[in-house]
C-alpha atoms as a PDB file:
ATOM      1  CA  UNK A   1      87.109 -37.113 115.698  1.00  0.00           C
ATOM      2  CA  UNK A   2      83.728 -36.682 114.079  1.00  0.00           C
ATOM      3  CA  UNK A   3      82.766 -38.192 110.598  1.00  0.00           C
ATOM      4  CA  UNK A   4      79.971 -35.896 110.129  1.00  0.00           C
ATOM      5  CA  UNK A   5      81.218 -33.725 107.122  1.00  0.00           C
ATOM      6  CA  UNK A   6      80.010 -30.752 104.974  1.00  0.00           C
ATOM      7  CA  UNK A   7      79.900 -30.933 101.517  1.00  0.00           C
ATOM      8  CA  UNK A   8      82.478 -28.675  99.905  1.00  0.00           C
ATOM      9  CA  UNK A   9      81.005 -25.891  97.312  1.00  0.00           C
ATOM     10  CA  UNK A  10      77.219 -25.469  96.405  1.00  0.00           C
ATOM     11  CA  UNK A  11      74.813 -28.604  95.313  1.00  0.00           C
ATOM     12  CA  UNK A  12      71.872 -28.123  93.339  1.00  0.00           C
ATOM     13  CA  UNK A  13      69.751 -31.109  91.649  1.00  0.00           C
ATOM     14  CA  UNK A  14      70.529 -32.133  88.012  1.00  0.00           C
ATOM     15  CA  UNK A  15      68.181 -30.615  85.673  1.00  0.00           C
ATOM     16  CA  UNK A  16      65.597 -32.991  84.286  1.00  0.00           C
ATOM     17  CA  UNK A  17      66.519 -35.017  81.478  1.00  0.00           C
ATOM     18  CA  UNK A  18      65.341 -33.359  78.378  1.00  0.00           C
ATOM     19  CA  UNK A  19      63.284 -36.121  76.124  1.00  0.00           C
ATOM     20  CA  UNK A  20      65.450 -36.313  72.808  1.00  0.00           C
ATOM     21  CA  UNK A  21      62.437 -36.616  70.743  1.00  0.00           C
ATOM     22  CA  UNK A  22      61.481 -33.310  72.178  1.00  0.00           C
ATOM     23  CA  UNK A  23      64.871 -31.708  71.170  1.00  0.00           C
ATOM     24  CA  UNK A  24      64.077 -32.356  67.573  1.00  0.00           C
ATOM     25  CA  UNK A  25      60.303 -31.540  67.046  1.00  0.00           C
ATOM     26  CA  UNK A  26      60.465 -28.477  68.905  1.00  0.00           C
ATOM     27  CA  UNK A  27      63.512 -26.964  66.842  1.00  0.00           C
ATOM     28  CA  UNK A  28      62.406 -24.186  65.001  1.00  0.00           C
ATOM     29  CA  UNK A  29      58.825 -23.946  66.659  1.00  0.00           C
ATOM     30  CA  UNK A  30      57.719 -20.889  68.339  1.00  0.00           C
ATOM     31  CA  UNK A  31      56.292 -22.316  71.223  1.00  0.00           C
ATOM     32  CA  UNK A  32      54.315 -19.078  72.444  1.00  0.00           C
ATOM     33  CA  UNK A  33      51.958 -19.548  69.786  1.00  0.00           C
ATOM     34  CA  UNK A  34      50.634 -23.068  70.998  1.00  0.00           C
ATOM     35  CA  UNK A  35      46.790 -23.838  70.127  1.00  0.00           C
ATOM     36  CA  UNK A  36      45.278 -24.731  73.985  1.00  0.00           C
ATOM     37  CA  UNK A  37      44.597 -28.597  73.389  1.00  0.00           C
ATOM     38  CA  UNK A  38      40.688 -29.517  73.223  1.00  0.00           C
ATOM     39  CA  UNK A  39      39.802 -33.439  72.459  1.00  0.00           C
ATOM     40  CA  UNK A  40      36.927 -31.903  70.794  1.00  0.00           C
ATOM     41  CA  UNK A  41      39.213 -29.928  68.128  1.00  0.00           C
ATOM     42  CA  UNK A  42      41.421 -31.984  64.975  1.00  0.00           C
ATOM     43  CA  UNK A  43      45.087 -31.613  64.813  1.00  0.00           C
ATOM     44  CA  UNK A  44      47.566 -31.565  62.242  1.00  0.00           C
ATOM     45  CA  UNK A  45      51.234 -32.816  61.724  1.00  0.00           C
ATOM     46  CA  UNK A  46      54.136 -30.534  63.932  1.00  0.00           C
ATOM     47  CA  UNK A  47      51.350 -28.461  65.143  1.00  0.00           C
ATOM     48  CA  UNK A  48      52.034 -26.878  68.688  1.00  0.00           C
ATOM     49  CA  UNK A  49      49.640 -27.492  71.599  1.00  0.00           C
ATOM     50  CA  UNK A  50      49.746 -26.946  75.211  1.00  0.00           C
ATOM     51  CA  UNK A  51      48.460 -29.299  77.245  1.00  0.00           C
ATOM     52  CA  UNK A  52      46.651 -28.165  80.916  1.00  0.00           C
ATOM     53  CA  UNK A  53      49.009 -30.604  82.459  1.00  0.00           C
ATOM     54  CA  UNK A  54      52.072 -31.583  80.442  1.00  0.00           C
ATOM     55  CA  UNK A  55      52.560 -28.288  79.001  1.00  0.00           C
ATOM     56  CA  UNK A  56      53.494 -27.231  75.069  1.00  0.00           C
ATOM     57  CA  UNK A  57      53.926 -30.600  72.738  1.00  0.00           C
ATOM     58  CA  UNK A  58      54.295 -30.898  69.305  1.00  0.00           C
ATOM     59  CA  UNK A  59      52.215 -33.185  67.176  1.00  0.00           C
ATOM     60  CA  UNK A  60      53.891 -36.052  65.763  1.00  0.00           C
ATOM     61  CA  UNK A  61      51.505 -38.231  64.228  1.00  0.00           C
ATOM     62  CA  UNK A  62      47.764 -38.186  63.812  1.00  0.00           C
ATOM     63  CA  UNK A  63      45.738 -41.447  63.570  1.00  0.00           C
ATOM     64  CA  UNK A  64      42.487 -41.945  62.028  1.00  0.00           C
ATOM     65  CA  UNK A  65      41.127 -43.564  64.762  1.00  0.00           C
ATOM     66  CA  UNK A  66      40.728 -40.344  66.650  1.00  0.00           C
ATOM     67  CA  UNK A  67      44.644 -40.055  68.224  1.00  0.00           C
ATOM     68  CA  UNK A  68      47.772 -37.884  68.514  1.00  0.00           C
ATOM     69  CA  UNK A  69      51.025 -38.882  69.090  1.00  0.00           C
ATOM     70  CA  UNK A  70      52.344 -35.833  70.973  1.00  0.00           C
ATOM     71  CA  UNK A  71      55.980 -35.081  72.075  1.00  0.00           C
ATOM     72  CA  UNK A  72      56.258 -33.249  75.118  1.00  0.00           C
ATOM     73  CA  UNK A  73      59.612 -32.362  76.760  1.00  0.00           C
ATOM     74  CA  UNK A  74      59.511 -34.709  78.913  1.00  0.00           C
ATOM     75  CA  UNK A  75      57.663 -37.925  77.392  1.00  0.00           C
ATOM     76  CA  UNK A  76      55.840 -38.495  74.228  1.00  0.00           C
ATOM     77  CA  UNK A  77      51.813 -39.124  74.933  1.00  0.00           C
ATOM     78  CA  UNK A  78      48.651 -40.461  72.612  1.00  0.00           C
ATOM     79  CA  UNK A  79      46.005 -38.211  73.147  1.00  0.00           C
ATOM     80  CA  UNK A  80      42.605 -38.068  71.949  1.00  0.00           C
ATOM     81  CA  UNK A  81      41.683 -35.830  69.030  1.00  0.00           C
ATOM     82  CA  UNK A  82      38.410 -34.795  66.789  1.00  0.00           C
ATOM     83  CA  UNK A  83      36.367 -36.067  69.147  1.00  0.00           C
ATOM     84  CA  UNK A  84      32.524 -34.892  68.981  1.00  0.00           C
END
């Protein structure tokens, strides 16, 4: 008797966790019109970017020292902003 079994019915990997943070800033946002992020250019509050590497995020905070807090789906980030 072998205990070598097949799994019954069809797997497929759980989708990633969505980041609730991201749920909430992004409701409501049209995410096809996201401004391509520059660290030369200034932000404003619950404007959309999109990031080279992490994708669209929404602004959540801007600092005057130069700094973004940014939600992105999967993580929120501090990214550099108005710089010259």
């Amino acid at each position: 008797m072998s205990h070598d079994r097949k799994p019954s019915g069809t797997w497929a990997p759980l989708p990633a966790p969505r980041h609730r943070a991201w749920e909430e800033a992004s409701r409501g946002k049209n995410l096809d019109v996201a401004t391509p992020y520059d660290p030369a250019a200034s932000y404003t509050l619950g404007e959309v970017i999109m990031h080279p590497r992490f994708g669209p995020g929404i602004v959540q905070g801007v600092k005057e020292s130069g700094k973004i807090y940014v939600v992105f789906e999967d993580d929120t980030r501090v990214l550099a902003h108005g710089r010259k």
